[in-house]
Protein backbone atom coordinates (compact mmCIF):
# COMPACT_ATOMS: atom_id res chain seq x y z
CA UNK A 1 147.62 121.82 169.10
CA UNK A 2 144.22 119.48 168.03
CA UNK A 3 142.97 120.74 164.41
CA UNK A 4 139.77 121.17 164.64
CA UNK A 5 137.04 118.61 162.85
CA UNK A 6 135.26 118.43 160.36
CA UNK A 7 131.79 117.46 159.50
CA UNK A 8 130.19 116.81 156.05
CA UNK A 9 127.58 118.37 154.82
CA UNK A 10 125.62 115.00 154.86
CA UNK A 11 126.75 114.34 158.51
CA UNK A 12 125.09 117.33 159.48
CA UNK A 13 121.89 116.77 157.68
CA UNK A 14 121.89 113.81 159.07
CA UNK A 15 122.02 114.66 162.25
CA UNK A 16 119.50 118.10 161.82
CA UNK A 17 117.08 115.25 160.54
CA UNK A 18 118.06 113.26 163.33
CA UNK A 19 116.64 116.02 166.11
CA UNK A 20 113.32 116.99 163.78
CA UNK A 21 111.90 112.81 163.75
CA UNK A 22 112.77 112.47 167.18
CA UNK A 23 110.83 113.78 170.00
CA UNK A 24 114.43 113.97 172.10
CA UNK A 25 116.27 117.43 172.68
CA UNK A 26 119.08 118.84 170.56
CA UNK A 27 121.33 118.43 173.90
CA UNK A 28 120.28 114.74 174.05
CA UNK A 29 121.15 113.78 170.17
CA UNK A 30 124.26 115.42 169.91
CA UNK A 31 125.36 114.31 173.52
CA UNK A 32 124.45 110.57 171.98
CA UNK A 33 126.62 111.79 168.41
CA UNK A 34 129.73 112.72 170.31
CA UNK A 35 129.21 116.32 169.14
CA UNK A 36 128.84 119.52 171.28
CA UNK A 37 125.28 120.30 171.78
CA UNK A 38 126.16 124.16 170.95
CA UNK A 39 127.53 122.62 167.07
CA UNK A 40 124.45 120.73 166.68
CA UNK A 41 121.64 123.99 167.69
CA UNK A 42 123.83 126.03 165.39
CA UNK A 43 123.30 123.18 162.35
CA UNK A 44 119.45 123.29 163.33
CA UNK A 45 119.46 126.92 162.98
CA UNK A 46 121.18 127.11 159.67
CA UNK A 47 119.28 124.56 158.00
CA UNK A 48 115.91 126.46 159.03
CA UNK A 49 117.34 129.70 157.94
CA UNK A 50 118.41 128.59 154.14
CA UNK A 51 117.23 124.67 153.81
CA UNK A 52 118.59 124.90 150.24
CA UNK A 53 121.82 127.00 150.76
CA UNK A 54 122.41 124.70 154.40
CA UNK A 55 126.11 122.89 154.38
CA UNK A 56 126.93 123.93 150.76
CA UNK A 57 130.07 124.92 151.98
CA UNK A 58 133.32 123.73 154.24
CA UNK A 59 133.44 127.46 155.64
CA UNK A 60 132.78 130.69 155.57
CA UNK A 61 134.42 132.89 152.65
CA UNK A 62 136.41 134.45 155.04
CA UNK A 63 138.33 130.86 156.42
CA UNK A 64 138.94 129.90 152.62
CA UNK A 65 140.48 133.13 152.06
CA UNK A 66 142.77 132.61 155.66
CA UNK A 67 143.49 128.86 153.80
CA UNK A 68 144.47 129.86 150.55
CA UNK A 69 146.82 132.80 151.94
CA UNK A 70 148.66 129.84 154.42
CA UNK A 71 148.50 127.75 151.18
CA UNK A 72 150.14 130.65 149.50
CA UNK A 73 152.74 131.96 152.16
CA UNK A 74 153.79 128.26 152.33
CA UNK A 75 154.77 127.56 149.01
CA UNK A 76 156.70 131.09 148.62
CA UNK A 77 158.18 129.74 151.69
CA UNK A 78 159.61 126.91 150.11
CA UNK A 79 160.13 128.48 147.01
């Protein structure tokens, strides 16, 4: 099973900025990234909704909670 990837939050303003100089589509500029065009209109849309607050995070409270709980259950596992 592939993990899934991860993008920094400098990658993706990077790459928001990317699709607001050009005059080419978000389809176009992720297609030429190597990144589904669906991840890239999402990044667009968050960093219009809260330009400030965009990428501050790795995830959403809810997948750290899922991480630390693994973390957790694995070292009681071991223990």
């Amino acid at each position: 099973m592939s993990k899934r990837k991860r993008y920094t939050p400098e990658y993706k303003r990077e790459a928001v900025e990317l699709v607001r100089r050009s005059g080419t589509s978000c389809r176009q500029i992720a297609l030429e990234l190597g990144i589904s065009p669906t991840l890239l209109t999402r990044w667009v849309r968050e960093a219009e909704a809260g330009a400030s607050k965009a990428f501050s995070g790795t995830g959403t409270p809810r997948d750290e909670e899922v991480a630390r709980l693994r973390r957790d259950l694995a070292r009681v596992t071991k223990e």
